[in-house]
Protein backbone atom coordinates (compact mmCIF):
# COMPACT_ATOMS: atom_id res chain seq x y z
CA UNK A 1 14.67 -4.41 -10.11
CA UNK A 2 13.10 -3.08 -13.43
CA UNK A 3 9.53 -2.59 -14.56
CA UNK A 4 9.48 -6.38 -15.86
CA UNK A 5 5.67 -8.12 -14.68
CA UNK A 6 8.30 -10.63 -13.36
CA UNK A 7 12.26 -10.47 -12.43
CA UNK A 8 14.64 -13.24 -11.21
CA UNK A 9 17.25 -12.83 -8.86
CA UNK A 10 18.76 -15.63 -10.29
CA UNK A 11 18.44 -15.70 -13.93
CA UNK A 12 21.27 -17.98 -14.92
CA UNK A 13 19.31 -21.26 -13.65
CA UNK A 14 16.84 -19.71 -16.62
CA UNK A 15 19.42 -21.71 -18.94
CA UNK A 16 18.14 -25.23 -17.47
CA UNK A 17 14.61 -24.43 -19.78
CA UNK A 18 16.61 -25.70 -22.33
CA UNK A 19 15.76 -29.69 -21.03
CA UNK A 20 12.63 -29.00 -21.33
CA UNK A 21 12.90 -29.04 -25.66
CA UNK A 22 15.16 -32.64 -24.96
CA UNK A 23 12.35 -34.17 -22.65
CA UNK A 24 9.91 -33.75 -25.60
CA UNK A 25 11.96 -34.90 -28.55
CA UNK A 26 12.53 -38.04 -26.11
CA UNK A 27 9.25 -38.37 -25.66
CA UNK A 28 8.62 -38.26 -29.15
CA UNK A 29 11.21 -40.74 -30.22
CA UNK A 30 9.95 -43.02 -27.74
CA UNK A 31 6.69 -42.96 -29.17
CA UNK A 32 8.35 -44.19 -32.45
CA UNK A 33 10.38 -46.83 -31.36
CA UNK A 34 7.02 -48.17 -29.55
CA UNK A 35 5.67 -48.09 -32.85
CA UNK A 36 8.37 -49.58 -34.85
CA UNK A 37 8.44 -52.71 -32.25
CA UNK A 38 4.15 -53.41 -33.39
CA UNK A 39 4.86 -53.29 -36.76
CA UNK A 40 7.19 -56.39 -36.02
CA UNK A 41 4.05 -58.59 -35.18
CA UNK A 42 3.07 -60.73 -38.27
CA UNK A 43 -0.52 -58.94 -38.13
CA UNK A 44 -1.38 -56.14 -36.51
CA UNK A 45 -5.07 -56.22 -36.50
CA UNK A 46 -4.33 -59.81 -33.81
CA UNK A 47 -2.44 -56.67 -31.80
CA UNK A 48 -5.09 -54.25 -32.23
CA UNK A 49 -7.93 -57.37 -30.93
CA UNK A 50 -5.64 -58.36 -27.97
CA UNK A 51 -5.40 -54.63 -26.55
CA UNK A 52 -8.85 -53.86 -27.17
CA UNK A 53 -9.34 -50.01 -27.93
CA UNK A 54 -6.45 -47.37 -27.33
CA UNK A 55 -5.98 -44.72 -25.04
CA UNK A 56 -6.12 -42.77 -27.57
CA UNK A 57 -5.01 -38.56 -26.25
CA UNK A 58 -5.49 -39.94 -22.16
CA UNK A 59 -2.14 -41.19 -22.91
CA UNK A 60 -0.02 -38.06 -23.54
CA UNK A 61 -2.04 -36.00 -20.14
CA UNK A 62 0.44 -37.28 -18.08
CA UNK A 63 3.66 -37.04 -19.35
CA UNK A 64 2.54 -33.46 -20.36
CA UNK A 65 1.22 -32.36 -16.32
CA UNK A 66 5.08 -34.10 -15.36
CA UNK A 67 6.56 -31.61 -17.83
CA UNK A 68 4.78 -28.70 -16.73
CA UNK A 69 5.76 -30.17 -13.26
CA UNK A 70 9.39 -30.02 -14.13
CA UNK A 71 9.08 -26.27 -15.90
CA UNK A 72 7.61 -25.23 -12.77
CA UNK A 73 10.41 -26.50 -10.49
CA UNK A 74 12.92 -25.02 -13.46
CA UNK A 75 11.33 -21.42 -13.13
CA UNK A 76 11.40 -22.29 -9.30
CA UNK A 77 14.81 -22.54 -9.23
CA UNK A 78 15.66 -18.90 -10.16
CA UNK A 79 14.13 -17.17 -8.12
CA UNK A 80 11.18 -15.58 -9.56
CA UNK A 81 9.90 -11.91 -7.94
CA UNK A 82 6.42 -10.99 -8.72
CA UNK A 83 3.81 -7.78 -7.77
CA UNK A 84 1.22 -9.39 -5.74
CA UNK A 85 -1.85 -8.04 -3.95
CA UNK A 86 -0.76 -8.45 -0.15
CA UNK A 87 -2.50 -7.41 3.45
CA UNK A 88 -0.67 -4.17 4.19
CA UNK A 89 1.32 -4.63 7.31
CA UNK A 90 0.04 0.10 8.22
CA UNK A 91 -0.92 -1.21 11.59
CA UNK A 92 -1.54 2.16 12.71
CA UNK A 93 -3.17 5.56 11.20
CA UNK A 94 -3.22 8.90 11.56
CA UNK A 95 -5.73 11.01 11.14
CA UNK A 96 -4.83 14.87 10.94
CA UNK A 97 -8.45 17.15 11.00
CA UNK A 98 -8.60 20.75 9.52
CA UNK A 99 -10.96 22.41 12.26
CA UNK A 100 -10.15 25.89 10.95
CA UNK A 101 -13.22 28.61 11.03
CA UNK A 102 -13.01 27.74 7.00
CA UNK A 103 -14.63 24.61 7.67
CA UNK A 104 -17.94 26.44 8.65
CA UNK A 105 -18.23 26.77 4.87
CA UNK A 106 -21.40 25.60 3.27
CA UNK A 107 -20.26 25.00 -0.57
CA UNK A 108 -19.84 21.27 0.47
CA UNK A 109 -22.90 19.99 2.11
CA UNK A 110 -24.10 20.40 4.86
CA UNK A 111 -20.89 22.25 5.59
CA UNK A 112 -17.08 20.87 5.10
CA UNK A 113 -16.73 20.21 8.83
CA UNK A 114 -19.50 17.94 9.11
CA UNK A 115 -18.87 15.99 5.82
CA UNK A 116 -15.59 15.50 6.78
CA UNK A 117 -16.62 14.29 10.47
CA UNK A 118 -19.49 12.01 8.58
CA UNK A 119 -16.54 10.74 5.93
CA UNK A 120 -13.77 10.22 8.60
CA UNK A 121 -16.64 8.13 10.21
CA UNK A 122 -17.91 6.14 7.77
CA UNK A 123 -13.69 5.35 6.78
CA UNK A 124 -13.34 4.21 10.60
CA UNK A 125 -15.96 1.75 10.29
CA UNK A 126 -14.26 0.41 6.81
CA UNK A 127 -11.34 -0.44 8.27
CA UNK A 128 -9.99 -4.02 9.78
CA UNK A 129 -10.41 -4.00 13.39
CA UNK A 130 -6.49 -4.77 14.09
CA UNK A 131 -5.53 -1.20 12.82
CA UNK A 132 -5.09 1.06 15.26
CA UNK A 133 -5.75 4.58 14.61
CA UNK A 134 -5.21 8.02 16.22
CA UNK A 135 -6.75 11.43 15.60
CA UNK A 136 -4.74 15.06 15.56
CA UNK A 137 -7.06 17.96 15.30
CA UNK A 138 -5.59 20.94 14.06
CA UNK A 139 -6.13 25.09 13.51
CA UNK A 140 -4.12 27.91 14.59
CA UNK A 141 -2.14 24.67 16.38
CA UNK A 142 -2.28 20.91 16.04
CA UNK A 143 -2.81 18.72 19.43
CA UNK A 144 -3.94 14.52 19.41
CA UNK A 145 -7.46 14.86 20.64
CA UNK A 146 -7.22 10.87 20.33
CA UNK A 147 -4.23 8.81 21.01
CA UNK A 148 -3.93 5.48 19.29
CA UNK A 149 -6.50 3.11 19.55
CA UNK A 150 -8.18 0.30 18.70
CA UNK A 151 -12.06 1.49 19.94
CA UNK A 152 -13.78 2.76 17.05
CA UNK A 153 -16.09 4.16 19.59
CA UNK A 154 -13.64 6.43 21.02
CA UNK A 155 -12.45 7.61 17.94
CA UNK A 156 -16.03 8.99 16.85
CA UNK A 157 -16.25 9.84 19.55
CA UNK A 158 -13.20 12.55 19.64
CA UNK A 159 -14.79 13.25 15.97
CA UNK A 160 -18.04 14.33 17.28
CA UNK A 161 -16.67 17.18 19.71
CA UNK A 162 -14.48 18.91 16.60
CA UNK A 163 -14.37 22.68 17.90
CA UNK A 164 -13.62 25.36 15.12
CA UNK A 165 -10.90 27.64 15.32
CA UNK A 166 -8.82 30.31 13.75
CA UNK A 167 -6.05 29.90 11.41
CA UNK A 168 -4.52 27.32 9.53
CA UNK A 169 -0.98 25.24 11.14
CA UNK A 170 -0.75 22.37 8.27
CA UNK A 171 2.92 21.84 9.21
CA UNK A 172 2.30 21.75 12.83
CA UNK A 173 -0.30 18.86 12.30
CA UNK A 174 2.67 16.75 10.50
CA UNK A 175 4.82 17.10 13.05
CA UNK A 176 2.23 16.30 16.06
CA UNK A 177 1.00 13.10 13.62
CA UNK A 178 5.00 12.10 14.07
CA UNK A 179 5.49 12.48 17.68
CA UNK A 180 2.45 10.62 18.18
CA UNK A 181 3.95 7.55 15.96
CA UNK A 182 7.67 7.99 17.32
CA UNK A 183 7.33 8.62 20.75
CA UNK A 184 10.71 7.58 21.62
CA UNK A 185 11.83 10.40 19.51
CA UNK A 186 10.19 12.95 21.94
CA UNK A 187 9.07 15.19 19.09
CA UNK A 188 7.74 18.50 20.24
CA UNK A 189 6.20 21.37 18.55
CA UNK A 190 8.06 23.62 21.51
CA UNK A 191 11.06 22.41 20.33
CA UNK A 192 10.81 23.79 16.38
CA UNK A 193 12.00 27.28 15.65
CA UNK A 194 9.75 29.65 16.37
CA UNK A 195 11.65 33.07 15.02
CA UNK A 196 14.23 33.05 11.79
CA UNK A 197 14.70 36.42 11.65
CA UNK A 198 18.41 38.01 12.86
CA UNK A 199 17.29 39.37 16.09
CA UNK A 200 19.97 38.35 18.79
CA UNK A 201 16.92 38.64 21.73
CA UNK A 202 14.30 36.47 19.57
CA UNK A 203 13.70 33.23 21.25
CA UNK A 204 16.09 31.07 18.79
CA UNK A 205 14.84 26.99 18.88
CA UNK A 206 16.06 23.88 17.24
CA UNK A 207 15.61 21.43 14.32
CA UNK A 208 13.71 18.44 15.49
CA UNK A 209 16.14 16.31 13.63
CA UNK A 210 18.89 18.36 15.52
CA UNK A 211 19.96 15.53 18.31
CA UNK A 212 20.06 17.01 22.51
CA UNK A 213 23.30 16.28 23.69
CA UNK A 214 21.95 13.16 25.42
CA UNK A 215 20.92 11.64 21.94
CA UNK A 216 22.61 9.42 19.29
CA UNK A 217 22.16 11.69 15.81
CA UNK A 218 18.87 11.13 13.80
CA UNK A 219 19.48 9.00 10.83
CA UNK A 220 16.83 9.44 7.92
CA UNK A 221 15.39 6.68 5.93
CA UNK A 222 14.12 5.98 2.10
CA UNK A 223 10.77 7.97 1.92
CA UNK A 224 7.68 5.78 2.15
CA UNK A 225 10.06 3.28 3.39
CA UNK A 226 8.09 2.63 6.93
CA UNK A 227 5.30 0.60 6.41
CA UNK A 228 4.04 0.55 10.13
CA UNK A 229 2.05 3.36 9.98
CA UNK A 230 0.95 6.49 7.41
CA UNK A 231 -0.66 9.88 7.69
CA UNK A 232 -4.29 10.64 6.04
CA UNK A 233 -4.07 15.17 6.25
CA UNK A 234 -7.04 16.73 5.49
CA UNK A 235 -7.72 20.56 5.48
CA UNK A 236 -10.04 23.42 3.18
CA UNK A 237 -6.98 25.97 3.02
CA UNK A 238 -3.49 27.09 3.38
CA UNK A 239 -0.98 27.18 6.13
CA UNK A 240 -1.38 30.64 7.88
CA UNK A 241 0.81 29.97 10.94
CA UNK A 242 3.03 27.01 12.60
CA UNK A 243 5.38 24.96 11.30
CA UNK A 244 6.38 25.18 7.39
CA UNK A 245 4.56 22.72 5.47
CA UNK A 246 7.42 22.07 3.68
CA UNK A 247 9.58 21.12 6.71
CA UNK A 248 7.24 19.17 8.06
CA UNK A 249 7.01 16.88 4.92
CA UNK A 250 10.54 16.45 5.13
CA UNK A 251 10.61 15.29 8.70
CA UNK A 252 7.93 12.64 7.39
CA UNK A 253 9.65 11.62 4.96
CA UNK A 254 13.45 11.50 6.63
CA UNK A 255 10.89 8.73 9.03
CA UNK A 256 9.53 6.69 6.15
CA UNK A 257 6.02 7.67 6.67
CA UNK A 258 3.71 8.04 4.17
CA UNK A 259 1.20 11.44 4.24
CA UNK A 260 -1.68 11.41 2.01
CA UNK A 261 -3.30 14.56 1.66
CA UNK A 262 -6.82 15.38 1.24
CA UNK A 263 -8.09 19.05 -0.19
CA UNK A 264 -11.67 19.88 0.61
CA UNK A 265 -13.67 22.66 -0.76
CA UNK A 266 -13.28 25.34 -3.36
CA UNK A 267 -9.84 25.73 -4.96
CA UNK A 268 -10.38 29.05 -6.49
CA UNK A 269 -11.43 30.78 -3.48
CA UNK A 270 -14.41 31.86 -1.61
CA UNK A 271 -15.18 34.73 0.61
CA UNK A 272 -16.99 33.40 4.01
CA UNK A 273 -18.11 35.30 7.19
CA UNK A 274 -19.05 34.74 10.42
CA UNK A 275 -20.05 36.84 13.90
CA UNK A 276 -19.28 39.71 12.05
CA UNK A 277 -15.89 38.91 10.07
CA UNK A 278 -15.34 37.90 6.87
CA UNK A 279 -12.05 35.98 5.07
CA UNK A 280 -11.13 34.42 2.13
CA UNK A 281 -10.40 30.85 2.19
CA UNK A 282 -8.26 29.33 -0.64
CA UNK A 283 -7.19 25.29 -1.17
CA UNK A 284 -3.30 25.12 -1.45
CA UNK A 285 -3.59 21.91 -3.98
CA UNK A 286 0.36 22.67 -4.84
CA UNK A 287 1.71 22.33 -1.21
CA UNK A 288 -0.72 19.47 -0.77
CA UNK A 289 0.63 17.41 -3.63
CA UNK A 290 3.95 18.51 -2.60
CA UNK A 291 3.32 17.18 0.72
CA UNK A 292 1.98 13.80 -0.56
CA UNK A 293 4.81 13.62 -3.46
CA UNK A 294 7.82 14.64 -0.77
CA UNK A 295 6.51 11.41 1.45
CA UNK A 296 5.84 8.83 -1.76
CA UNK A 297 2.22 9.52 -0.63
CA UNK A 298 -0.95 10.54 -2.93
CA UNK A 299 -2.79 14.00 -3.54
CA UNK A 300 -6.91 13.94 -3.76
CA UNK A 301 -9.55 16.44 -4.15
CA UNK A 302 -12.79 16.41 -2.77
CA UNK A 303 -15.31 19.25 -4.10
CA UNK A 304 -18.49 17.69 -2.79
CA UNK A 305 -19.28 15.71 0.25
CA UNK A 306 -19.41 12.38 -2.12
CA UNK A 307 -16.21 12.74 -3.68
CA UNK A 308 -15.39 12.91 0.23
CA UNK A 309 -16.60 9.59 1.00
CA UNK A 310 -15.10 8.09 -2.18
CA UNK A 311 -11.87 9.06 -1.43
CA UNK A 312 -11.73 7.57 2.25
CA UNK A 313 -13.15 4.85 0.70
CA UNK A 314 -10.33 4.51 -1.85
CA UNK A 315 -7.82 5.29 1.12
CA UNK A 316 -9.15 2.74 3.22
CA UNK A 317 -8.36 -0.15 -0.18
CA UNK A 318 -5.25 1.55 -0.53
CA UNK A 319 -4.27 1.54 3.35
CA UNK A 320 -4.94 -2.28 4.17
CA UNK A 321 -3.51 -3.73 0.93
CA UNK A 322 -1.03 -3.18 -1.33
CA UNK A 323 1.39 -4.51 -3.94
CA UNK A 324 4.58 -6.04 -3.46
CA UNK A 325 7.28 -7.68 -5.15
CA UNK A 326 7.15 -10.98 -3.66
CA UNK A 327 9.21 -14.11 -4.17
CA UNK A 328 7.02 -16.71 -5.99
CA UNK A 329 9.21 -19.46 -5.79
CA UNK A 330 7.24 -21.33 -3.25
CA UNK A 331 3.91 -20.57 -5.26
CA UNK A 332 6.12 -22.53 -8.14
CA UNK A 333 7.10 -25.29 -6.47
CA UNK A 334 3.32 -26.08 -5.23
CA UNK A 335 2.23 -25.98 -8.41
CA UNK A 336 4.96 -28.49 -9.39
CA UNK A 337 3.97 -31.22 -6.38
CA UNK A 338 0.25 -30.52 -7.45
CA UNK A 339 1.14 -31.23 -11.09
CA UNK A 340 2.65 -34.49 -10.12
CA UNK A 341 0.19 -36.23 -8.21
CA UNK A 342 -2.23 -34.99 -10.44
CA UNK A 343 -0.39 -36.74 -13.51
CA UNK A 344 0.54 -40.10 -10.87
CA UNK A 345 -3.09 -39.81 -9.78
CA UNK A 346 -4.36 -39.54 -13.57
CA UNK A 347 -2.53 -42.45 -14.49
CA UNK A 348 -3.40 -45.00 -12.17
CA UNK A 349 -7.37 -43.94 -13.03
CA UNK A 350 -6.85 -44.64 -15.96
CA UNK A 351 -3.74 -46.95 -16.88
CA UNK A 352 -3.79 -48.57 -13.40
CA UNK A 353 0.03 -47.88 -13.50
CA UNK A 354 2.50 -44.68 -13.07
CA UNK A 355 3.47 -42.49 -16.06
């Protein structure tokens, strides 16, 4: 398809229009031979008495709603594909949680943890009750402190009892996010590889999209391609341990799923402490938006704890509808039926006969 408002799929029946230019000039020389045949009466002021006053413009509505009937039906006919505003059929969403010490920091208010508890809240309660959604918290690992659910109760539930811990695993949430939508695939993080380097005694493990011996091979899909589910990944840093971020991404998007990624706090930098020890904490925006770009998903930044809320909010739009190119050609010919009784209606009001 191109970037056309509107595309065919069969174009050729396009050439029918054509009628349409024939129906008027018939119309037209109708008109005239209607006229020629009065102007055979010996007077026609005795015509003009015996009909009483004309119809004047009522006249030409319906012959003009039947040919707008007939376009209709024409542009019907080949198969016209439109973008249209549509309920998304994401039944199920998952949330993945930064809970890294970072998240103790105070330069969003009252502290990134909480506003992103409060936000992830307040984005629950947005969305339709039929979506299910499930909740992976992760730090120096990633584990689903929520399976999938429907209870919106549960969910804030898991929120509430966020525990902070050290380091970063971005990567590692991805891949717990997918084994919690695909468990047929038995995903597991045990299963990744743990060591790369060229030591014949270090533990060696496997690609995830590396089939067991029991298993048909994994067959990838068109990114963004799976519309049963997506990914919302939020975190205040960079990956310090786990899975590669990168590899991750891919795995999402070999499965169709969309990841949108959400950056919280400073980007620059910013030196925090606690019980004694002290780090520096720094937003990764470019493996963020490589993340979201890898998996057709979308990149956003929230510095403060309202650009937070507006961006769930914005998520939540994004995640129940969406645009597709839909066939219209139904939409057409309903217009066309409507047209006609309209124009049969219209004529009996008025001419008490059909067009």
């Amino acid at each position: 398809m191109n970037n056309l408002p509107v595309t065919f799929l069969w174009p050729q029946f396009l050439w029918l229009l054509l009628v349409l230019p024939l129906l008027v000039l018939t119309y037209w020389w109708l008109l005239r031979r209607r006229r020629k045949a009065a102007v055979r009466y010996a007077s026609l002021s005795i015509v003009r008495e015996a009909m009483g006053k004309g119809p004047g413009w009522r006249r030409h509505v319906p012959p003009v709603l039947l040919l707008l009937a007939f376009a209709a039906m024409l542009l019907a006919s080949a198969r016209p594909m439109a973008s249209i505003v549509l309920p998304s059929q994401e039944q199920t969403i998952i949330l993945a949680m930064d809970v890294s010490g970072s998240m103790r920091a105070e330069d969003v208010e009252p502290n990134r943890l909480v506003a992103s508890q409060n936000a992830a809240k307040a984005f629950l309660a947005e969305l339709p009750r039929h979506v299910k959604v499930g909740i992976v918290a992760f730090a120096g690992t990633a584990q689903v402190v929520q399976p999938v659910t429907l209870s919106r109760e549960d969910l804030s539930a898991a929120i509430d009892k966020f525990q902070l811990q050290r380091a970063t695993a971005i990567g590692s949430a991805i891949v717990v996010a997918l084994s919690e939508l695909f468990p047929e695939q038995r995903i597991n993080l045990g299963d990744m590889t743990y060591s790369r380097n060229t030591d014949p005694f270090a533990p060696k493990g496997r690609s995830l999209d590396q089939p067991r011996a029991d298993e048909t091979p994994f067959k990838p899909v068109a990114p963004g391609s799976y519309n049963s589910a997506a990914v919302i990944l939020l975190t205040d840093g960079q990956r310090t341990t786990g899975v590669d971020t990168a590899e991750a991404a891919q795995m999402a998007a070999d499965r169709g799923v969309r990841v949108y990624t959400v950056g919280v706090g400073t980007v620059d930098g910013e030196i925090i402490g606690f019980e004694g020890w002290s780090m520096r904490v720094r937003l990764d925006e470019d493996s963020l938006k490589e993340v979201a770009s890898k998996t057709q998903g979308e990149y956003f930044y929230a510095g403060t704890a309202e650009n937070l809320k507006k961006v769930y909010e914005s998520l939540s739009t994004r995640l129940t509808v969406e645009k597709k190119e839909t066939e219209i050609s139904g939409l057409l010919a309903l217009l066309a039926s409507l047209l006609v009784m309209l124009s049969a209606g219209l004529s009996l009001l008025w001419f008490n006969r059909l067009a």
